[in-house]
PDB file of N, CA and C in Angstrom:
ATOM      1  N   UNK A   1       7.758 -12.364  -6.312  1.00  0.00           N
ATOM      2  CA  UNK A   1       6.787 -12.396  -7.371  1.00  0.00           C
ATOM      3  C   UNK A   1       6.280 -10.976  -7.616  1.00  0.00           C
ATOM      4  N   UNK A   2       6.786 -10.567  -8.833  1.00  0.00           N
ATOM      5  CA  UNK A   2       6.223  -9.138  -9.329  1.00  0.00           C
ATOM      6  C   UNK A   2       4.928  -9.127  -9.655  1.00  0.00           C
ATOM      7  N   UNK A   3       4.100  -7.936  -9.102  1.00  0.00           N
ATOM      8  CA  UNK A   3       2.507  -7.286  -9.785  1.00  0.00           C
ATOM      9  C   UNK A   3       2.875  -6.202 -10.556  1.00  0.00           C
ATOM     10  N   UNK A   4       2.500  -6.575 -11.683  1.00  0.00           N
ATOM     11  CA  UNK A   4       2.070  -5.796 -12.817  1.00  0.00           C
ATOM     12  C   UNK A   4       0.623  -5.374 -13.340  1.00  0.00           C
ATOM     13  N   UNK A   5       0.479  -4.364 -13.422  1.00  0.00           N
ATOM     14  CA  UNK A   5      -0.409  -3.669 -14.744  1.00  0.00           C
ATOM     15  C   UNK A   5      -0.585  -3.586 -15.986  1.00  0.00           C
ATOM     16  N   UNK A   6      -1.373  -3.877 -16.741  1.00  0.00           N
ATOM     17  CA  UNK A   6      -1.330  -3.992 -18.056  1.00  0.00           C
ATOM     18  C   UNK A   6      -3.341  -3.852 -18.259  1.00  0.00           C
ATOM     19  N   UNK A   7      -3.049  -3.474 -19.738  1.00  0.00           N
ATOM     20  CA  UNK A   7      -4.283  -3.034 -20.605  1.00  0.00           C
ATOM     21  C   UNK A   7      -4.534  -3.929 -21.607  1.00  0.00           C
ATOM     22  N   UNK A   8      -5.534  -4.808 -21.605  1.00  0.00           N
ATOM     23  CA  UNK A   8      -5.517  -5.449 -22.849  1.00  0.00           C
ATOM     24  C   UNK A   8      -6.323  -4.190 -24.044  1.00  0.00           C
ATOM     25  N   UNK A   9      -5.438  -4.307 -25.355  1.00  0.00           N
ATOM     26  CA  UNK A   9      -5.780  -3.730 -26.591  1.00  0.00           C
ATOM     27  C   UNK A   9      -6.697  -4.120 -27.736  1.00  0.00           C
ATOM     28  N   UNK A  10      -7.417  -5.388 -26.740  1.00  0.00           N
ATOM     29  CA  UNK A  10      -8.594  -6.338 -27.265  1.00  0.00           C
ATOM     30  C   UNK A  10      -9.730  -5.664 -27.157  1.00  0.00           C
ATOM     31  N   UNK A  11      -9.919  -5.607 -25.828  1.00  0.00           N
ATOM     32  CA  UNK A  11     -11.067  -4.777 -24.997  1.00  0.00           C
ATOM     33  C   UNK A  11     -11.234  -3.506 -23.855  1.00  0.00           C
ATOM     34  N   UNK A  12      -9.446  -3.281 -24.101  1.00  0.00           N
ATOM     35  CA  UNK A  12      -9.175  -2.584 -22.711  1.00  0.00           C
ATOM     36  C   UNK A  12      -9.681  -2.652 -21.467  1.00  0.00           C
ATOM     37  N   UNK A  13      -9.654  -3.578 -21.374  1.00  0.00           N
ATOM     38  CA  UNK A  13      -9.576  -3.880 -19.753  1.00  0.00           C
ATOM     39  C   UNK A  13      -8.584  -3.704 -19.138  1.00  0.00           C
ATOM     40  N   UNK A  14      -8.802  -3.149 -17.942  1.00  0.00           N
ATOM     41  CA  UNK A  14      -7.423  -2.948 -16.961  1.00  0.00           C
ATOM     42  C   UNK A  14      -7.275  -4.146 -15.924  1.00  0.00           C
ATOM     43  N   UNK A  15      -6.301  -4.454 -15.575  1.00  0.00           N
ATOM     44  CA  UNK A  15      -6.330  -5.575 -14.652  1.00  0.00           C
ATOM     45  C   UNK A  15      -4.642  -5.885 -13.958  1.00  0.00           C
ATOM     46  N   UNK A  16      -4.485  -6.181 -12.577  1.00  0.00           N
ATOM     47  CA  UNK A  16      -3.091  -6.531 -12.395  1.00  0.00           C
ATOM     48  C   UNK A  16      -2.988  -7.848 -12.738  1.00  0.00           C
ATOM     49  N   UNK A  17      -1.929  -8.654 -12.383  1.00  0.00           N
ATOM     50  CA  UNK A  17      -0.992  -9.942 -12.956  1.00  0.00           C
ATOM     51  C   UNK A  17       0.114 -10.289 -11.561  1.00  0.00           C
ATOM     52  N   UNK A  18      -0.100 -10.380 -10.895  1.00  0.00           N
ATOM     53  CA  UNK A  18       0.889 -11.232 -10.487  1.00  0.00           C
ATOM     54  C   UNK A  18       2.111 -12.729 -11.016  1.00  0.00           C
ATOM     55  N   UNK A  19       2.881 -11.938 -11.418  1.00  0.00           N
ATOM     56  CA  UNK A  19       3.860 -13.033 -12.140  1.00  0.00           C
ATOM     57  C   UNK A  19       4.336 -14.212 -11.183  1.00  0.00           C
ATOM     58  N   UNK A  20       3.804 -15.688 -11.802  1.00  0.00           N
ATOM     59  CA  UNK A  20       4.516 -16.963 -10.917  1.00  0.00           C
ATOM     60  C   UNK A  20       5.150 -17.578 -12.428  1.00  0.00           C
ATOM     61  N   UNK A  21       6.245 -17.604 -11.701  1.00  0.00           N
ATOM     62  CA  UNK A  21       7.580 -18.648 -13.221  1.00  0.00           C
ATOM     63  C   UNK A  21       7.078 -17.967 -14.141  1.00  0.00           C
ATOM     64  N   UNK A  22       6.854 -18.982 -15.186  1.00  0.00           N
ATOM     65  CA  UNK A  22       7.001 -18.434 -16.763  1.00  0.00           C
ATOM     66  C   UNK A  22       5.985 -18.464 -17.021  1.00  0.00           C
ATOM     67  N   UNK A  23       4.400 -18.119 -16.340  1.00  0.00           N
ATOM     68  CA  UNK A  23       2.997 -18.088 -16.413  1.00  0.00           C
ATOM     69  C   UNK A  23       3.080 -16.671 -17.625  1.00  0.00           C
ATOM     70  N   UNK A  24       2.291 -17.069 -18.379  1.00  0.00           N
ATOM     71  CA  UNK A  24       1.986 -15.705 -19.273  1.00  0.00           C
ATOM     72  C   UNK A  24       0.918 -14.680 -19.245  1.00  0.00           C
ATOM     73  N   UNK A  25       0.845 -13.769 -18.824  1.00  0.00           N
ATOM     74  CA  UNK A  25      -0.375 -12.754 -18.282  1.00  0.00           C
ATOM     75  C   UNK A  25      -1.317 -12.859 -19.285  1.00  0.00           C
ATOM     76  N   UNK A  26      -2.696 -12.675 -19.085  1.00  0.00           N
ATOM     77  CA  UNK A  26      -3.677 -13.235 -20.285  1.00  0.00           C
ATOM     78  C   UNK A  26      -5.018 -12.299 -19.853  1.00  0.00           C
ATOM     79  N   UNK A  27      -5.945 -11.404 -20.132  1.00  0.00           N
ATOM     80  CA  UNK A  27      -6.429 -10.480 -19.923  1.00  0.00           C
ATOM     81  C   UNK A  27      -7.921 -11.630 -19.208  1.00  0.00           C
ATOM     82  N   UNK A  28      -8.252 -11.742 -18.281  1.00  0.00           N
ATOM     83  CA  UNK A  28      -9.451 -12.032 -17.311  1.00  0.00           C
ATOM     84  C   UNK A  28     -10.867 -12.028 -18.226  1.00  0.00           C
ATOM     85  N   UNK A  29     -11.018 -10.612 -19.024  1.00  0.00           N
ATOM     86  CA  UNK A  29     -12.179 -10.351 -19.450  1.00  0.00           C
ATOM     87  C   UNK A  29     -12.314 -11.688 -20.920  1.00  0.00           C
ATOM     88  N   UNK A  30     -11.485 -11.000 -22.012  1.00  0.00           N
ATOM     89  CA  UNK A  30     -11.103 -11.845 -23.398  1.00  0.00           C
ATOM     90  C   UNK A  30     -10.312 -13.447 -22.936  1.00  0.00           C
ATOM     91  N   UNK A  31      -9.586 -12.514 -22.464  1.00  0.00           N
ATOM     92  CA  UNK A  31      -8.498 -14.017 -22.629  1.00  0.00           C
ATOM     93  C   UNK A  31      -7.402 -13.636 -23.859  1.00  0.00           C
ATOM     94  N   UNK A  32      -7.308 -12.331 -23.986  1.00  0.00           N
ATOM     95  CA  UNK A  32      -6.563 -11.806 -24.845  1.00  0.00           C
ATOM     96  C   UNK A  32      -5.284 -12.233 -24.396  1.00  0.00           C
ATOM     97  N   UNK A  33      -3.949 -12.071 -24.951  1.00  0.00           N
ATOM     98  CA  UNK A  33      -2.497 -12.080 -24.813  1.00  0.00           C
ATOM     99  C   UNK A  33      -2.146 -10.863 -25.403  1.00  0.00           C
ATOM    100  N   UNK A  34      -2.884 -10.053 -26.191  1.00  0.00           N
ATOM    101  CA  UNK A  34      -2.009  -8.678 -26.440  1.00  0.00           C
ATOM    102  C   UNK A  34      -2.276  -7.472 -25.784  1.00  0.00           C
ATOM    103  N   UNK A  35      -1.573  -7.499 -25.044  1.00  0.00           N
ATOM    104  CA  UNK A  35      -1.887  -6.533 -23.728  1.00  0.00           C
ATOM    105  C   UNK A  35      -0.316  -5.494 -24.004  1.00  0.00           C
ATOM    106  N   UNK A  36      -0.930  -4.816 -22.782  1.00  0.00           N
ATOM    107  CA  UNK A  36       0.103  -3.169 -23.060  1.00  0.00           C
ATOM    108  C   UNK A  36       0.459  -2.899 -21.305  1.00  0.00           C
ATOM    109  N   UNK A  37       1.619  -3.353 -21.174  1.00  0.00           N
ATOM    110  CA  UNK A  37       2.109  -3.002 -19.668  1.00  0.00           C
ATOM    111  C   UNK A  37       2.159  -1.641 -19.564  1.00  0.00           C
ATOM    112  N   UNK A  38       1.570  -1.216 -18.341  1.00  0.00           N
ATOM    113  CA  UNK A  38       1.147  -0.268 -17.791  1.00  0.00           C
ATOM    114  C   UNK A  38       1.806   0.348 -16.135  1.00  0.00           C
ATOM    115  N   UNK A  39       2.309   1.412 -15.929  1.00  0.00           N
ATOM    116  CA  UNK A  39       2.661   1.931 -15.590  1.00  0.00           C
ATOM    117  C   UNK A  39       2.355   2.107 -13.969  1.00  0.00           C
ATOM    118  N   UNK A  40       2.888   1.166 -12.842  1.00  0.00           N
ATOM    119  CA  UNK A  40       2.027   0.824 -11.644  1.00  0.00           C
ATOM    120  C   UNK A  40       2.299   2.331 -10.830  1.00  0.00           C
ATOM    121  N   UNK A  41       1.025   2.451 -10.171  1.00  0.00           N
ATOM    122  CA  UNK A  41       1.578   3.243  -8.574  1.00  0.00           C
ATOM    123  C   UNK A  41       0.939   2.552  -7.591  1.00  0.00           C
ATOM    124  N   UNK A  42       2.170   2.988  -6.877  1.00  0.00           N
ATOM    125  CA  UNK A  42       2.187   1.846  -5.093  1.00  0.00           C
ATOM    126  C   UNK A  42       2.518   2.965  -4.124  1.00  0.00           C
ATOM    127  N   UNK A  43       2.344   2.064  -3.037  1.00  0.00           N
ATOM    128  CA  UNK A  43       2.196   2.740  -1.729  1.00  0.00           C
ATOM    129  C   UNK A  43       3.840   2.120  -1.277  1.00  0.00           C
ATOM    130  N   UNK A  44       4.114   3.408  -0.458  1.00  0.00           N
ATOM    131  CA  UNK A  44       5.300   2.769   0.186  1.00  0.00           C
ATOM    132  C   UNK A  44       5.192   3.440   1.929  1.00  0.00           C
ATOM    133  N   UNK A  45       5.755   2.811   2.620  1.00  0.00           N
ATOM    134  CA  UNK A  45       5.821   2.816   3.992  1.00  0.00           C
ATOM    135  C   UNK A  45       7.033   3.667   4.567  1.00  0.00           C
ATOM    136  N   UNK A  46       7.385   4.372   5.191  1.00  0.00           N
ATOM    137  CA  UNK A  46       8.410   5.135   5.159  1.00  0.00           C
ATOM    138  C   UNK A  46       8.743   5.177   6.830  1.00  0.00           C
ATOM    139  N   UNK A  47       9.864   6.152   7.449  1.00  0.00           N
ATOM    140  CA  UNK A  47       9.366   6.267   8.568  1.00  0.00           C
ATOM    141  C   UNK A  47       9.056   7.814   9.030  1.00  0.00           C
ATOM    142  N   UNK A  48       9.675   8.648   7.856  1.00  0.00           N
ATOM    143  CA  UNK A  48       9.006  10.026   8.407  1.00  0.00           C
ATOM    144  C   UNK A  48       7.747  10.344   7.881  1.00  0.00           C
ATOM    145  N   UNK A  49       7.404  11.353   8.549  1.00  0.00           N
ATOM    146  CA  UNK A  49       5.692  11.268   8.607  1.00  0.00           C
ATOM    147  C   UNK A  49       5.186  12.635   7.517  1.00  0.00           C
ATOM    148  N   UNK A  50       4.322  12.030   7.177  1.00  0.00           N
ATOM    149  CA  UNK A  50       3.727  12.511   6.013  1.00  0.00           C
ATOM    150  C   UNK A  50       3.839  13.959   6.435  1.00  0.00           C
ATOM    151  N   UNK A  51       3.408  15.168   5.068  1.00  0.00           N
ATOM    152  CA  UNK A  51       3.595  16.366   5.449  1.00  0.00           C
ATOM    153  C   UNK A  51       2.229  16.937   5.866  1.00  0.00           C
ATOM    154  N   UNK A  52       1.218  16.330   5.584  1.00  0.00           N
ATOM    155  CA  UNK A  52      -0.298  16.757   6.073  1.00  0.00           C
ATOM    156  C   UNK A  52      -0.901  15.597   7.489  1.00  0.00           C
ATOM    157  N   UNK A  53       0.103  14.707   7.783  1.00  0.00           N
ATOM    158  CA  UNK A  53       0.085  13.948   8.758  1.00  0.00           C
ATOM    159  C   UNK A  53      -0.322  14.723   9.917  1.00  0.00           C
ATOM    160  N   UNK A  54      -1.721  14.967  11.149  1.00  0.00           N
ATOM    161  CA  UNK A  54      -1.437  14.910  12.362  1.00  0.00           C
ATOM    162  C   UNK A  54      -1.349  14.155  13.070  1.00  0.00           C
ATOM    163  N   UNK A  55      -0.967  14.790  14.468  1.00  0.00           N
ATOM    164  CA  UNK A  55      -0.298  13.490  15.499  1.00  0.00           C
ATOM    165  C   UNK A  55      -1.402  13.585  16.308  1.00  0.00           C
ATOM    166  N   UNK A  56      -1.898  12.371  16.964  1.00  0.00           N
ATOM    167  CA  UNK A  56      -3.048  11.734  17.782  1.00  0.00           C
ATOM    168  C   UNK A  56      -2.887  11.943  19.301  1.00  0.00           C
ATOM    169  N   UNK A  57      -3.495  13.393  19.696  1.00  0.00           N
ATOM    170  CA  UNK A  57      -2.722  13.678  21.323  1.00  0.00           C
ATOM    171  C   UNK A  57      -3.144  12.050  21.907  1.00  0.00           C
ATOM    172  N   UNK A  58      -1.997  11.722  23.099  1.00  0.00           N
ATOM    173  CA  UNK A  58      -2.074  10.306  24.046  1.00  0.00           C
ATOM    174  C   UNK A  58      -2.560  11.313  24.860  1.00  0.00           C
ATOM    175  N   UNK A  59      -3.581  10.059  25.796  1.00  0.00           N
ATOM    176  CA  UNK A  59      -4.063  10.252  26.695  1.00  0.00           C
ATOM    177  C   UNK A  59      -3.093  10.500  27.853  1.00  0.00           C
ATOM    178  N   UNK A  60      -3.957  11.110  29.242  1.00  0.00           N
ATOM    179  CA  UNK A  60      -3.001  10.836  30.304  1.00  0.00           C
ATOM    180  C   UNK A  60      -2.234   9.367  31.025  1.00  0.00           C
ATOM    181  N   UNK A  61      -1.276   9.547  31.219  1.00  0.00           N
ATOM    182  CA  UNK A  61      -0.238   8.311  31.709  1.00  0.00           C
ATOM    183  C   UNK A  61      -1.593   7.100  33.179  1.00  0.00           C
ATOM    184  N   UNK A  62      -1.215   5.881  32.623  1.00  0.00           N
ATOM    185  CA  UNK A  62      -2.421   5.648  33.445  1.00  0.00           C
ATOM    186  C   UNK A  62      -1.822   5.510  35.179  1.00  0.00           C
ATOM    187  N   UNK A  63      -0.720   5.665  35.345  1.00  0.00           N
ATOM    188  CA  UNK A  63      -0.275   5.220  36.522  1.00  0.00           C
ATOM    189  C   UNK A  63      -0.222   6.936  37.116  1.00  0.00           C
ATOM    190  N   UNK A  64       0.695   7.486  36.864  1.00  0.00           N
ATOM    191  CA  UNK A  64      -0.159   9.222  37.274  1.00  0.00           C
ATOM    192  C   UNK A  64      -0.530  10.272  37.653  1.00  0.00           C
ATOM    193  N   UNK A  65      -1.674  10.101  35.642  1.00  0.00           N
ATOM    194  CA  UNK A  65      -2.051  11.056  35.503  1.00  0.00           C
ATOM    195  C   UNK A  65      -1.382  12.189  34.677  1.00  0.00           C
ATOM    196  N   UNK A  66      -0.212  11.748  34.161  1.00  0.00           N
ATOM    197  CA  UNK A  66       0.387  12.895  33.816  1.00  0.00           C
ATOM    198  C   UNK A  66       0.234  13.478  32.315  1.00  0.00           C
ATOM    199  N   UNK A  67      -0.149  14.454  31.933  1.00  0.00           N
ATOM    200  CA  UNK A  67      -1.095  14.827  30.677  1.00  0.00           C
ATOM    201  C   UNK A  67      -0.002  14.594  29.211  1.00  0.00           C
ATOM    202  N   UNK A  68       1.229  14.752  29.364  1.00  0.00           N
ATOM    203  CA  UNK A  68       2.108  14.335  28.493  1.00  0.00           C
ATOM    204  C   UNK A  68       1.949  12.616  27.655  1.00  0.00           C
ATOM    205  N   UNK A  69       1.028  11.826  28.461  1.00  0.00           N
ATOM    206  CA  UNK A  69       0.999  10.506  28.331  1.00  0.00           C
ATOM    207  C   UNK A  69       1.550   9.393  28.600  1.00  0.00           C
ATOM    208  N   UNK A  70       1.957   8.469  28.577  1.00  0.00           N
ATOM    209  CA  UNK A  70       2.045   7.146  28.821  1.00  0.00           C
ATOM    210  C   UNK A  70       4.138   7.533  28.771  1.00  0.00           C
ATOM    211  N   UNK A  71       4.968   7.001  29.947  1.00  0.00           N
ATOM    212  CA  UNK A  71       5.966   7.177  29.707  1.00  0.00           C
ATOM    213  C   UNK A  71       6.724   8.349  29.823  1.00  0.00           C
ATOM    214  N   UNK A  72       6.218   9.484  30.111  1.00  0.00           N
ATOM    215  CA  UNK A  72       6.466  10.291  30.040  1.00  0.00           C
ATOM    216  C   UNK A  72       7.070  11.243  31.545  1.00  0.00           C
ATOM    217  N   UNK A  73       6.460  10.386  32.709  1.00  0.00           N
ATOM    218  CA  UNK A  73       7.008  11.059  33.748  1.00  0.00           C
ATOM    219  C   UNK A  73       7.949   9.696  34.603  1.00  0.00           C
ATOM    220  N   UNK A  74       8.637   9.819  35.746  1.00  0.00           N
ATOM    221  CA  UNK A  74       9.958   8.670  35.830  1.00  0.00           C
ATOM    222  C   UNK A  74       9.600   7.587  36.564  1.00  0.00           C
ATOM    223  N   UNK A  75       7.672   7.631  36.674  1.00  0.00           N
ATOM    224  CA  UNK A  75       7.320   6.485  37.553  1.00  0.00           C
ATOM    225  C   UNK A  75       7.692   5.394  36.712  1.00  0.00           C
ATOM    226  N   UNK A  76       8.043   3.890  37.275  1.00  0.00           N
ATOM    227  CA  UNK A  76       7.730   2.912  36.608  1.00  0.00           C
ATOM    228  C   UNK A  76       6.401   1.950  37.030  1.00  0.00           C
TER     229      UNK A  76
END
């Protein structure tokens, strides 16, 4: 099920739409139908890390002690 954006040209209101079947998007405020699809931005999830991203020093390993963190030295 697609979310869309759109502007109604009634009252301009902005508002998303989630599309189910052949439901027709209808502006919340009016109740207008002549609306103007609009141009979404979304978030996406990635796995490399942002370019202003810092990394969260780990604490020391709790078994130990070792300042590298958790996993890091060959105790089990």
């Amino acid at each position: 099920m697609p979310l869309f954006e759109y502007a109604c040209k009634t009252c301009d209101h902005r508002f998303e739409w989630l599309t189910r079947g052949a439901a027709t998007p209808e502006c919340p405020s009016c109740h207008g139908t002549d609306l103007e699809k609009r141009q979404s931005v979304f978030a996406a999830r990635t796995s490399a890390q942002a370019g202003g991203a810092t990394q969260v020093p780990l604490g020391p390993c709790g078994s130990c002690g070792d300042p590298r963190g958790p996993g890091s030295c060959s105790m089990n």
